[in-house]
Each structure stands twice: as C-alpha cells, then as structure tokens.
Protein backbone atom coordinates (compact mmCIF):
# COMPACT_ATOMS: atom_id res chain seq x y z
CA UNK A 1 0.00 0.00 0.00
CA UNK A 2 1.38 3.24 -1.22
CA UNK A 3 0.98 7.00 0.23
CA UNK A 4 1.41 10.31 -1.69
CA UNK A 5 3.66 12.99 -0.23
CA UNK A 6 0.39 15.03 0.99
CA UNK A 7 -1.13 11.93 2.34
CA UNK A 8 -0.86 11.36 6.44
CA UNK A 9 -3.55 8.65 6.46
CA UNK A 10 -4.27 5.69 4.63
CA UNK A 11 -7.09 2.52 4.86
CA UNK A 12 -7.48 -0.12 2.59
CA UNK A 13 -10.48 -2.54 3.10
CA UNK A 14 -10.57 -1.63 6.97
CA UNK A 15 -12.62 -4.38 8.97
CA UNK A 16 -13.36 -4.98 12.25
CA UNK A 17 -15.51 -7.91 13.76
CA UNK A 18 -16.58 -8.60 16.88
CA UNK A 19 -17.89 -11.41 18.12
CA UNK A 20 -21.03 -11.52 20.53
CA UNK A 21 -21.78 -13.21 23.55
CA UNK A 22 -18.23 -14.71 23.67
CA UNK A 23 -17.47 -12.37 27.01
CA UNK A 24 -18.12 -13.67 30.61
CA UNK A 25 -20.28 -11.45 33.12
CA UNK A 26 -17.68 -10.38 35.05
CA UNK A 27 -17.62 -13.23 38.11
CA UNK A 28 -17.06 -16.71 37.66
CA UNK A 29 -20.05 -17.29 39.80
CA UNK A 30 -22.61 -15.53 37.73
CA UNK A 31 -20.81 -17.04 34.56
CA UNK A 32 -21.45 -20.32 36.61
CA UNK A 33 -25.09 -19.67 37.05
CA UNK A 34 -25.72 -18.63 33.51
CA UNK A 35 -24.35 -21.64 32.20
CA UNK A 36 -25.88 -24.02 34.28
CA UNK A 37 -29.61 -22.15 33.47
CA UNK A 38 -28.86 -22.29 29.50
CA UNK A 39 -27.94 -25.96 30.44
CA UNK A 40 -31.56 -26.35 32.03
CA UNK A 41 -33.39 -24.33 29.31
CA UNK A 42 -34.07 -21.58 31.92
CA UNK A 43 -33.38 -17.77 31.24
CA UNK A 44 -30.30 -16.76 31.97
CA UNK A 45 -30.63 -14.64 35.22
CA UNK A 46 -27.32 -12.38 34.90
CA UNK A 47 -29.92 -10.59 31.82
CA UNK A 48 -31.51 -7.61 32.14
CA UNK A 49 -35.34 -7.80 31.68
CA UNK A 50 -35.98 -7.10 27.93
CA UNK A 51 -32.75 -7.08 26.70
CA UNK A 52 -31.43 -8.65 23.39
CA UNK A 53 -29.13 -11.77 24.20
CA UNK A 54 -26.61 -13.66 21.45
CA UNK A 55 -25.59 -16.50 20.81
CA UNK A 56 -21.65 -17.64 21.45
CA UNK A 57 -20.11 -16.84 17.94
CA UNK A 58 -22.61 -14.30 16.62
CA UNK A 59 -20.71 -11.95 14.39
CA UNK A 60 -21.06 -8.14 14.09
CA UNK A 61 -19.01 -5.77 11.68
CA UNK A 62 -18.33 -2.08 12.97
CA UNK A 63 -16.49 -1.70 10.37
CA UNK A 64 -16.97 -3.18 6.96
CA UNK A 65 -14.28 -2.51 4.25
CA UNK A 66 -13.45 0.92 4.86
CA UNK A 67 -10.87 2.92 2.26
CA UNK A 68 -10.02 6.51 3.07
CA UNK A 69 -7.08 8.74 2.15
CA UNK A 70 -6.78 12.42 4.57
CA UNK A 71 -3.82 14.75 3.71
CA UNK A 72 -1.71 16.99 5.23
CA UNK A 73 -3.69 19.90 7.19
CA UNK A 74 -7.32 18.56 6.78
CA UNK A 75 -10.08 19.07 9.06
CA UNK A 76 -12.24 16.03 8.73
CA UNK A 77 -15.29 15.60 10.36
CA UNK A 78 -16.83 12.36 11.14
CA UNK A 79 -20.13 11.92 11.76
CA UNK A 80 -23.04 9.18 11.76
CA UNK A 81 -25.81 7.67 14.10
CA UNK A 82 -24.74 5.84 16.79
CA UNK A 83 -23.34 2.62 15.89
CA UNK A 84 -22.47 3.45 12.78
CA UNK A 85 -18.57 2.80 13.30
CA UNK A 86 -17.26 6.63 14.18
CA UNK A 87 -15.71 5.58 17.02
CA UNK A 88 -14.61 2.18 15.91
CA UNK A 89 -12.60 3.97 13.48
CA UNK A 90 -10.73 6.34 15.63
CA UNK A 91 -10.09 3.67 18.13
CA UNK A 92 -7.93 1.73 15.16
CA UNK A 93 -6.61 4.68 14.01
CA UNK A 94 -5.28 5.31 17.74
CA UNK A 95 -4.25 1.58 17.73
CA UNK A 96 -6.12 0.84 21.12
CA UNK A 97 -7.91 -2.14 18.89
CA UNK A 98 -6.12 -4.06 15.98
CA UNK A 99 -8.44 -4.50 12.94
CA UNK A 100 -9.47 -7.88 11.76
CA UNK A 101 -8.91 -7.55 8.11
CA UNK A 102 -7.44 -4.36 6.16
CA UNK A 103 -4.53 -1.91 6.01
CA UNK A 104 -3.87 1.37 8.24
CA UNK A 105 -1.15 3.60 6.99
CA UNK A 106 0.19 6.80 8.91
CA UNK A 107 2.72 9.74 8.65
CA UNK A 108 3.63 11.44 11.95
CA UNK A 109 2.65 10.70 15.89
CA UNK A 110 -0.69 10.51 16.57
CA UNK A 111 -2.56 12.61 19.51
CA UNK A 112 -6.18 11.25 20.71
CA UNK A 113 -9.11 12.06 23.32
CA UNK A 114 -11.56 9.57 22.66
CA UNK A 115 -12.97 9.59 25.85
CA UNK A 116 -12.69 11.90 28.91
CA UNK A 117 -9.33 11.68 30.57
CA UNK A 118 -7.99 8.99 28.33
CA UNK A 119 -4.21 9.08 29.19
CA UNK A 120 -4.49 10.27 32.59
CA UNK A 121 -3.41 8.38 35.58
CA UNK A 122 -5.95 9.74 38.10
CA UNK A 123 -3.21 9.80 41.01
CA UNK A 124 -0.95 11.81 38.97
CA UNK A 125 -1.09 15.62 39.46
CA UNK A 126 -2.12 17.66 36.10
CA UNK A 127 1.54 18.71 35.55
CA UNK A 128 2.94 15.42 36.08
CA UNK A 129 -0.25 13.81 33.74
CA UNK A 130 1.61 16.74 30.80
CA UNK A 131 5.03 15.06 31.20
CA UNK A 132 3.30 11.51 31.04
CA UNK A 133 1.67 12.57 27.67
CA UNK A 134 4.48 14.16 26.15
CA UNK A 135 6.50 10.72 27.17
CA UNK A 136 3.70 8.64 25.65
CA UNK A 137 3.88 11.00 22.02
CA UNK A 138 7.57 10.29 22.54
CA UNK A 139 8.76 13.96 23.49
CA UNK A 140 11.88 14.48 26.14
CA UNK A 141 11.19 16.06 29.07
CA UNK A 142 12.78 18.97 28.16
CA UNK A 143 10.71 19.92 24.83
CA UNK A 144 7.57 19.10 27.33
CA UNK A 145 9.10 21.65 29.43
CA UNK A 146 9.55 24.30 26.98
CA UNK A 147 5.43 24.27 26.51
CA UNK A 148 3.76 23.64 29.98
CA UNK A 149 3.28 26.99 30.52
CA UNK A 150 1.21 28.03 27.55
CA UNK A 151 -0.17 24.36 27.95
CA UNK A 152 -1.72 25.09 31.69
CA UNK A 153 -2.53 28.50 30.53
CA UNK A 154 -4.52 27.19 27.63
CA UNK A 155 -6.49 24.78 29.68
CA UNK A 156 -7.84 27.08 32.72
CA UNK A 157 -6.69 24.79 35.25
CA UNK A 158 -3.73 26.87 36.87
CA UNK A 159 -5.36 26.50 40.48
CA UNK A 160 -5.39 23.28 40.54
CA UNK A 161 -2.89 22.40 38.21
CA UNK A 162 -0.57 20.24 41.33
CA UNK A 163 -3.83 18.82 42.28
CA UNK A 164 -4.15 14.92 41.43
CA UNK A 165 -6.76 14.93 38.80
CA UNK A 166 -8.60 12.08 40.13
CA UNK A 167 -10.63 15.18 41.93
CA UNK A 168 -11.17 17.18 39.17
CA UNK A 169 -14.73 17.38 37.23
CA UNK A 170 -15.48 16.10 34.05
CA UNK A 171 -14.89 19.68 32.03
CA UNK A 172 -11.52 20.11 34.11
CA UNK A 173 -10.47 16.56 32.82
CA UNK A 174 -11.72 17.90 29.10
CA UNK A 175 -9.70 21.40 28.98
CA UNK A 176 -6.55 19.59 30.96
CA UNK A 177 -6.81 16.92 27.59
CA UNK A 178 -6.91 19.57 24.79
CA UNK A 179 -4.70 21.73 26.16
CA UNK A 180 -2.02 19.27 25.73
CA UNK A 181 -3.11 17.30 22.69
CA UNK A 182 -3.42 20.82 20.78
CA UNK A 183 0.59 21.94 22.82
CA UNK A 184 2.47 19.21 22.32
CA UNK A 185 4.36 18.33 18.56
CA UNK A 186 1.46 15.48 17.41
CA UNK A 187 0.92 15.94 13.36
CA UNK A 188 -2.49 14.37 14.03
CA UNK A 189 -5.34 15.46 16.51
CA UNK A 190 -8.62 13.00 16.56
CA UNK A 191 -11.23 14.00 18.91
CA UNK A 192 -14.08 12.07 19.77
CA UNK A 193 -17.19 14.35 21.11
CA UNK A 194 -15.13 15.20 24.20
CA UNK A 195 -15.78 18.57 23.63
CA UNK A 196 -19.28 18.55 24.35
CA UNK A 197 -18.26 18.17 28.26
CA UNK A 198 -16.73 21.42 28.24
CA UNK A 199 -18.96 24.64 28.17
CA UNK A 200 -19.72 27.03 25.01
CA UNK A 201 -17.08 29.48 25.41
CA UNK A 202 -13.94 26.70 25.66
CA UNK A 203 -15.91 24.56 23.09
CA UNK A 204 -15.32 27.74 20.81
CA UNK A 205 -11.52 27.89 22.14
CA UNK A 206 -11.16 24.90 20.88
CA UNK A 207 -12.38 24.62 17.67
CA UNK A 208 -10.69 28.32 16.91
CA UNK A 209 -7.69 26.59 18.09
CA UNK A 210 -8.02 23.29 15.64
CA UNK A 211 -8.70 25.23 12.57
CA UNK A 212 -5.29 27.57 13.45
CA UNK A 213 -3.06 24.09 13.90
CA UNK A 214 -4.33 22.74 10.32
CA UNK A 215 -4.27 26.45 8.76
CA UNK A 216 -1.21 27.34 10.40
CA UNK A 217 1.00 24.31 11.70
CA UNK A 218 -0.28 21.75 8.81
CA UNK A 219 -1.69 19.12 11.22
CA UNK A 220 -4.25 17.22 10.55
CA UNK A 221 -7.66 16.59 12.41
CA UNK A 222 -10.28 13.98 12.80
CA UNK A 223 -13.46 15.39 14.79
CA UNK A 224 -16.37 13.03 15.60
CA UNK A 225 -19.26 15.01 16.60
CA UNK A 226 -23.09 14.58 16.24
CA UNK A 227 -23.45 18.33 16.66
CA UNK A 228 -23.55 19.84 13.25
CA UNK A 229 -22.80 23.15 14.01
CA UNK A 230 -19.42 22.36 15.39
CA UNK A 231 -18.67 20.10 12.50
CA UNK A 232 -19.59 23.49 10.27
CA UNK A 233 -17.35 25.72 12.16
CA UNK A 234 -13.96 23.40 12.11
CA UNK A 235 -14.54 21.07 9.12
CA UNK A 236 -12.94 21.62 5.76
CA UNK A 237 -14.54 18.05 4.44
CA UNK A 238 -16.58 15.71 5.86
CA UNK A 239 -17.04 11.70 5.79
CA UNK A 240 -20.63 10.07 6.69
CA UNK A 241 -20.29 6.20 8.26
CA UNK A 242 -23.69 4.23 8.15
CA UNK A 243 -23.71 0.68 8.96
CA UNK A 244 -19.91 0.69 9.04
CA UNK A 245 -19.56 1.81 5.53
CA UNK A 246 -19.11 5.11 4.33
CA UNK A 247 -21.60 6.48 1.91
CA UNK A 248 -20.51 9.99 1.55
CA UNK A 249 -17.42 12.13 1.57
CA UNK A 250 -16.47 14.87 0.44
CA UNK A 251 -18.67 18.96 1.31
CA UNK A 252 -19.23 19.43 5.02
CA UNK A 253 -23.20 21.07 4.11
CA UNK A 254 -23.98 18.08 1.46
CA UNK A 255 -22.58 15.67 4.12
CA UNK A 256 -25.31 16.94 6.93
CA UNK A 257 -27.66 17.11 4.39
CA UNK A 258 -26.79 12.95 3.68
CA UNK A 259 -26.67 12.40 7.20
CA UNK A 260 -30.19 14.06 7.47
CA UNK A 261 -31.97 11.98 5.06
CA UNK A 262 -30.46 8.99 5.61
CA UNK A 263 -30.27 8.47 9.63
CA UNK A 264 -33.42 6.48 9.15
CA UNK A 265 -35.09 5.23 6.00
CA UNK A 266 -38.56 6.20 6.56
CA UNK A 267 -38.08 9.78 5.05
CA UNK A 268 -40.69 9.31 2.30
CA UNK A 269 -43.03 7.70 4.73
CA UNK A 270 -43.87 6.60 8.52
CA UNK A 271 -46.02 3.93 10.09
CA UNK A 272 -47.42 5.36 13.91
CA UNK A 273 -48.47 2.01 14.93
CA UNK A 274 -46.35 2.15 17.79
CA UNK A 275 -45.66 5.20 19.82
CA UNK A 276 -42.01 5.87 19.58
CA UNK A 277 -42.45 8.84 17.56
CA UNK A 278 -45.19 10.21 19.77
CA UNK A 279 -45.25 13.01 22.45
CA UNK A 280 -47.58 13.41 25.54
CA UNK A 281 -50.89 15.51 24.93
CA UNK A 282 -53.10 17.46 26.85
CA UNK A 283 -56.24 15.22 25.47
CA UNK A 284 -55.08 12.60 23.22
CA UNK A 285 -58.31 12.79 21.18
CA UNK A 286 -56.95 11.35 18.08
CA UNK A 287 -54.57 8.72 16.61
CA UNK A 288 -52.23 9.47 13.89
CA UNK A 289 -51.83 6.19 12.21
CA UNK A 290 -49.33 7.22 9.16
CA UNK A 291 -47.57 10.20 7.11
CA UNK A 292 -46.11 9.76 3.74
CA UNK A 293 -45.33 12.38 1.22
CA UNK A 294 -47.64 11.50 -1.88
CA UNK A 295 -46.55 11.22 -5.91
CA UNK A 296 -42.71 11.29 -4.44
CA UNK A 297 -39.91 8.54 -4.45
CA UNK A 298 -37.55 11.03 -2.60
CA UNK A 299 -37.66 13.57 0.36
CA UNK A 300 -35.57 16.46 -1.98
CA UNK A 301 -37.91 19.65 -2.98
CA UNK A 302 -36.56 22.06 -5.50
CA UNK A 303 -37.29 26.03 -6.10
CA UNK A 304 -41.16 26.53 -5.39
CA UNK A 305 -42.06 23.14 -5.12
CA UNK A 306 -44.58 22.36 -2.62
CA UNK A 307 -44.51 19.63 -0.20
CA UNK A 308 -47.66 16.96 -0.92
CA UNK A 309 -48.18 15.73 2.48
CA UNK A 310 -51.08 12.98 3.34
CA UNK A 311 -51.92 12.01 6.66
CA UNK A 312 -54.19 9.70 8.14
CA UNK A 313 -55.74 9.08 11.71
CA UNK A 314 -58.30 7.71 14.07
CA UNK A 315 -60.41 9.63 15.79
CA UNK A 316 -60.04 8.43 19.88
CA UNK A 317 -63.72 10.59 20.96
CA UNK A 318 -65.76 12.50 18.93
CA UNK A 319 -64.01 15.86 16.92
CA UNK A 320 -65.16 19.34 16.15
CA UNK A 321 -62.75 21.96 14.55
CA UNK A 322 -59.92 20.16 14.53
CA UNK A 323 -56.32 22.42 13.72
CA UNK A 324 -52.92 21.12 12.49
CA UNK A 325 -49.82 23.18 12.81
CA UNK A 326 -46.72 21.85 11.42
CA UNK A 327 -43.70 22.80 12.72
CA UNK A 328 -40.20 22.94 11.51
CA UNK A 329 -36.67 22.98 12.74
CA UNK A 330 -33.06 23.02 11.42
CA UNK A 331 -30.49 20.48 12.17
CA UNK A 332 -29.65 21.82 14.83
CA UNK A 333 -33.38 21.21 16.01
CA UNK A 334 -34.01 25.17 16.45
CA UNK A 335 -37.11 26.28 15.16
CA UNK A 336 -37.06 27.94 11.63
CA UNK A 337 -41.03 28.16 11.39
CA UNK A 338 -44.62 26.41 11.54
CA UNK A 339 -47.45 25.79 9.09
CA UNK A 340 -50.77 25.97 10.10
CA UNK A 341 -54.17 24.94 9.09
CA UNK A 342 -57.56 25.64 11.28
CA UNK A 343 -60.92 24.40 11.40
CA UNK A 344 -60.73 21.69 8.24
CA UNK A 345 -62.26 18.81 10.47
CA UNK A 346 -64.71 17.74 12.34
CA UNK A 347 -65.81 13.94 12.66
CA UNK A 348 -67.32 10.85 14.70
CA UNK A 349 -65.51 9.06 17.69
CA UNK A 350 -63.93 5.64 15.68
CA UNK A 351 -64.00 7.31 12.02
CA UNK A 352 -60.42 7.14 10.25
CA UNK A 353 -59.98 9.87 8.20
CA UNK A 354 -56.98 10.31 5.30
CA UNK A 355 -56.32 14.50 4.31
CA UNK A 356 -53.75 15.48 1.86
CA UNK A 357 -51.90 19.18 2.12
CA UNK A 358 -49.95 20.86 0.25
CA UNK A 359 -47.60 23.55 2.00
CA UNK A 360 -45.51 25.61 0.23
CA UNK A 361 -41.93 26.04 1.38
CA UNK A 362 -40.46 28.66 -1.36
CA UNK A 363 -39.24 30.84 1.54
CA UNK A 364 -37.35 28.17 3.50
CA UNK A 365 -33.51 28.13 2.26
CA UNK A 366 -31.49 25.03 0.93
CA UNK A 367 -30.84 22.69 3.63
CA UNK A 368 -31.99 19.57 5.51
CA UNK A 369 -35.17 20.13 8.09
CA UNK A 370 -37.15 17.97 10.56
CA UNK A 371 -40.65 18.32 11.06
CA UNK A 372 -43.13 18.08 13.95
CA UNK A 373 -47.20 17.97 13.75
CA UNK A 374 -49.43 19.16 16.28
CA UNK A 375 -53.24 18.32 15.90
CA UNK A 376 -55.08 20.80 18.33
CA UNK A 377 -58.50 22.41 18.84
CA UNK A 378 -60.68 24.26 21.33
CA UNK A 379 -63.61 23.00 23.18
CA UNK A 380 -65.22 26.37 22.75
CA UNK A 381 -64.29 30.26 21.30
CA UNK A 382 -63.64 31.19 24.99
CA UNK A 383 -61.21 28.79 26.10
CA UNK A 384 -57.20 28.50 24.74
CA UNK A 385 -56.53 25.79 22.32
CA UNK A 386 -55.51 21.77 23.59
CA UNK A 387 -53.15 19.10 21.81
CA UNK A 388 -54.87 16.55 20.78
CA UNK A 389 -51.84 14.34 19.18
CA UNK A 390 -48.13 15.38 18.69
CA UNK A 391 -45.39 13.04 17.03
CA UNK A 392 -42.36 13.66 15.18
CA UNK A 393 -43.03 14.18 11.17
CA UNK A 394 -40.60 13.20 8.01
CA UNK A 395 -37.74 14.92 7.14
CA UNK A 396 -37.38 17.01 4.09
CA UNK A 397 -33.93 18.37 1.95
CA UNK A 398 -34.73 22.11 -0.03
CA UNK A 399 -32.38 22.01 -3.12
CA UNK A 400 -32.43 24.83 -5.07
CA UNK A 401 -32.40 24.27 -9.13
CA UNK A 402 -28.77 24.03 -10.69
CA UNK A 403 -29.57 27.37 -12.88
CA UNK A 404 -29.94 28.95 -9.53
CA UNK A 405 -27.20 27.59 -7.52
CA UNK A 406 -25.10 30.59 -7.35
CA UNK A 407 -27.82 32.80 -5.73
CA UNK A 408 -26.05 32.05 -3.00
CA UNK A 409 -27.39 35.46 -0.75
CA UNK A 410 -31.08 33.85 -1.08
CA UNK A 411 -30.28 30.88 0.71
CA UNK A 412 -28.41 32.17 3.45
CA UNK A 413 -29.41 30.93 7.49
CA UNK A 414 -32.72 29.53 6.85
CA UNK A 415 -35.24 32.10 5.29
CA UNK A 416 -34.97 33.37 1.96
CA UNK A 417 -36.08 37.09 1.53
CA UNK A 418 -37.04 39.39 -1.20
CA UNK A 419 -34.37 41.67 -2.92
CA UNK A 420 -33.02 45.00 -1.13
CA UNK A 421 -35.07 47.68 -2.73
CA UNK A 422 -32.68 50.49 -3.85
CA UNK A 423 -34.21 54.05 -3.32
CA UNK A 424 -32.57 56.48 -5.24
C-alpha cells in the first residue's frame, strides 16, 4: 500500500468484527449460574429484563471494508448515528484495537481524546499527567518543558494544576486533555465528542484553536461530533459512516444534508403504529396512524415546489374543529417556522380519516429540516386551544435548481427574503 507525499492517512479494506456473547459477566459465579440455566433451558438470570441476548459466535461488523485517504492539514469531520462505526474507526486509528482484516497507513505521531481523561493516571497531578503525555507522544522532558506553561494557561486549570486529577470534574479533565493534545508536537489530533463536556465558550476555544493548527501548523484533524454546528465551524470536508460503511465524503453542508436523510429510511413515509415517535398531549383525542409524502420517491424539494403531504388518523372521541400546525426545525433542532391549518375537520368518535396538504416552502432556504405535527382544537371560542396528538413528522432536503445555484445570498441561514429595494 502506497501514500502520496500530501497523504498522512491511509485505509485499505478496513474491517473490524466482533464477536457476541463470547465475554463472561464479570464473576465466575454468575458465569457459573448462567451456564448451568442455559444448560436447564431456563433464562439466563445475569440478563436484564428485555434485553437482546446472542448466541456464542454471533458476528457483528463495525467496520466493513473501509478505504479513506486524509492529507496533510485537513479538518475532517466524522459523523453518523450511533453505531455506525465513528468511534470504531478512531479507536484503530489510535491503535487501542487491531483491525481484523485491512490496512492502516500513517505519517507522523498521533494525539487522541476519545474519551474523557484517556491518558491520565488519576493519582498523577495535572503537571505530572503533561510530562506523562508528552512521554507517551515520545517527546523528552525537556521539549515538554519548553510548553507547559502556555499548555496550563490554555487549559484554565492553573489553580489546581498540582492537584491529582482524580478530583477534578469532568470539564476540568476535558480542557486539561486539549490543552495538551493541541501543545504538544502530534501531526495528528482526533477528537471524539469530548468537547461537548466542556462549556460554550472553551468549546469555541477549541475549535478556533483546531482550525489555526491545520491552517497554520499543517496538522491534521479527525473530529467526531453529532453536533452539526461544530462540525460546520472546524470542518474543511466531511465523511458520513452508516452501517460501518461510508456512503458519503467529500462537502461538510452536502454531508449533513446525507446524514439528514439517511439516519433512518422512513423519510418518504412513517407507520405510527407504535408510539415511539409520539409526544404526551393534553387530550389525546386522536390517533395518527401514518404520514407519507404523496406522488414522491424522494424527500428532496426544489425552487417553489410544494410539499404533498397525506396524513391519516383515528379519531379516539368524537371531533369538532380540529387544527394542524406543522412545525419545523433546522439540524440543529431550532425552530425555523410552523405551518398551520384551522378548522378543516370535524368527525365521529372511531371514524379514520386520510387528508392530503400541500404547504408551500419557497421561503425556506437550501438545507436539511425535521418536522413536527401538532393536531389541536378548542372546546369552545372562549377557552385556549388543547393538543390533541403530537409526534415527530418526516424529514425534508430544499435544493435549489442548478440554474440557480449561485444565488447564493437567497439561501443564506434559513429564510430566503425578497431583494433589497434600492431608493434612489
């Protein structure tokens, strides 16, 4: 396997297996007593109530043939729903795990925080923990010596700084971390969410920090992170895992906008039948049995298209003036804005009933949304309205035509507004 000059890190056909239900339970006498009830056809008692059990040698891949190339002074973000391999990845990378079939190639030492205080011996003062690090990315004492100080003064901690860190908090353990993955002379940073322990203003230290060592110093990051608006701010490019494969890399917006419409497949339609997608009420008057979007075999709407949406429910009692407002937010899940519809229905206690809307979201910029819908109505003109059924609603992706794709200052943030009127 060969690297380019620019290249720092190299997979080929990265794999990693695990096998299931091959670990004991942690005692020999619980292993004991699960063996001997699997022997008598009883349920194992060591298992929680509900919970999925294997069989010895069932196989799972985290990773399933995985190729990637990063060069010199990229910011990569890494992102994925859980258990889609992220941190699988960064572990081999790190070499805490070997993989079980595949090729990992690097250029340079290697600095990692997958998890907080990884590295730190919790007896160990935080000066004495910088030393160990420095000695574990192979630096002398000396060059470690030459950095503590903007290294303590980076992370906050210079209070407590000859304190063992076994007493300090979570976000102490985070800034002590950075501060000397980011200080000491490691070509490659990978960070694993860590940073959302550590409050706004040092999560914005951090990242500012990041982007200078790749603009700057020409290292190279890998940031895991399921919030997107961090992974906007520091990312140059971005890779999406799903199932252990990647399906995307390449533009950090197009990757969120992957991410969005493909964390679950039931974007171009959702069965209620159960109520994992449901949210308390006030009356719970009605049962919203399914959502789809209707003459569509995708979830992407272009210019001034409209969104065709059909839903259908039961009614739980008897209805009268029934209201739908359906309400949108970014991926960031903060509100952009709501649709609303009053007074369209009124039926009989047992009746199903199937409406189809059409809502028009010309204003709403490029970009990847959730939705929400909130059935609601009023027992009478005098008194405020009450939910009557709330669940989550499909996701949508606004794409604006390719002869309008460099309009770019009408599809900035999330509303797009008319012209500036010049007044001469």
């Amino acid at each position: 396997m060969n690297m380019n000059d620019n290249c720092v890190i190299k997979t080929e056909n990265l794999t990693k297996e695990y096998r299931l239900g091959a670990i004991g339970t942690g005692t020999l006498r619980r292993d004991l007593q699960s063996w001997y009830a699997k022997k008598r056809g009883k349920q194992d008692p060591n298992i929680r109530i509900g919970a999925k059990t294997y069989e010895k040698g069932d196989r799972f891949l985290a990773l399933d043939g995985l190729s990637i190339e990063i060069n010199r002074g990229e910011r990569v973000g890494i992102i994925g729903a859980n258990g889609a391999g992220k941190s699988t990845f960064l572990k081999l990378l790190s070499r805490i795990t070997s993989p079980t079939d595949g090729n990992i190639m690097f250029k340079g030492r290697i600095a990692s925080m997958l998890e907080v205080g990884t590295g730190f011996s919790g007896e160990l003062t935080g000066r004495e923990n910088i030393y160990l690090n420095g000695a574990i990315l192979g630096m002398s004492k000396t060059e470690v010596a030459s950095k503590i100080d903007k290294i303590i003064e980076f992370s906050e901690c210079d209070k407590f700084i000859d304190t063992p860190v076994k007493r300090y908090s979570s976000g102490m353990f985070v800034k002590l971390a950075f501060a000397v993955a980011a200080h000491l002379d490691a070509e490659i940073m990978i960070m694993d969410e860590v940073l959302a322990v550590g409050d706004m203003q040092f999560q914005q230290k951090c990242i500012k920090k990041m982007r200078d060592l790749a603009l700057n110093d020409n290292r190279t990051v890998l940031y895991v992170s399921h919030n997107m608006n961090t992974i906007r701010e520091l990312c140059s490019r971005c890779i999406v895992l799903q199932h252990g494969k990647m399906i995307y890399d390449g533009e950090v917006d197009e990757a969120i906008k992957v991410y969005l419409g493909g964390e679950q497949g039931d974007f171009l339609s959702h069965d209620y039948s159960d109520s994992r997608h449901k949210e308390p009420s006030e009356r719970n008057e009605i049962n919203l049995k399914s959502a789809k979007y209707y003459g569509k075999t995708d979830n992407i709407f272009n210019d001034n298209e409209k969104i065709p949406l059909e839903l259908t429910w039961q009614n739980k009692e008897d209805i009268k003036n029934l209201c739908l407002r359906v309400e949108v937010s970014d991926y960031r899940r903060f509100p952009v804005t709501a649709f609303v519809i009053e007074n369209f229905y009124s039926g009989k206690k047992g009746e199903e009933n199937t409406r189809r809307f059409n809502i028009d979201i010309s204003r709403i910029a490029r970009g990847g949304y959730y939705t929400r819908y909130v059935f609601y109505n009023r027992k009478s003109e005098s008194q405020p309205f009450e939910t009557l059924e709330v669940a989550a609603g499909l996701r949508f992706r606004k794409r604006m035509a390719d002869k309008n794709q460099n309009r770019w200052q009408k599809s900035w943030g999330s509303v797009i507004m008319d012209e500036i009127e010049l007044i001469e």
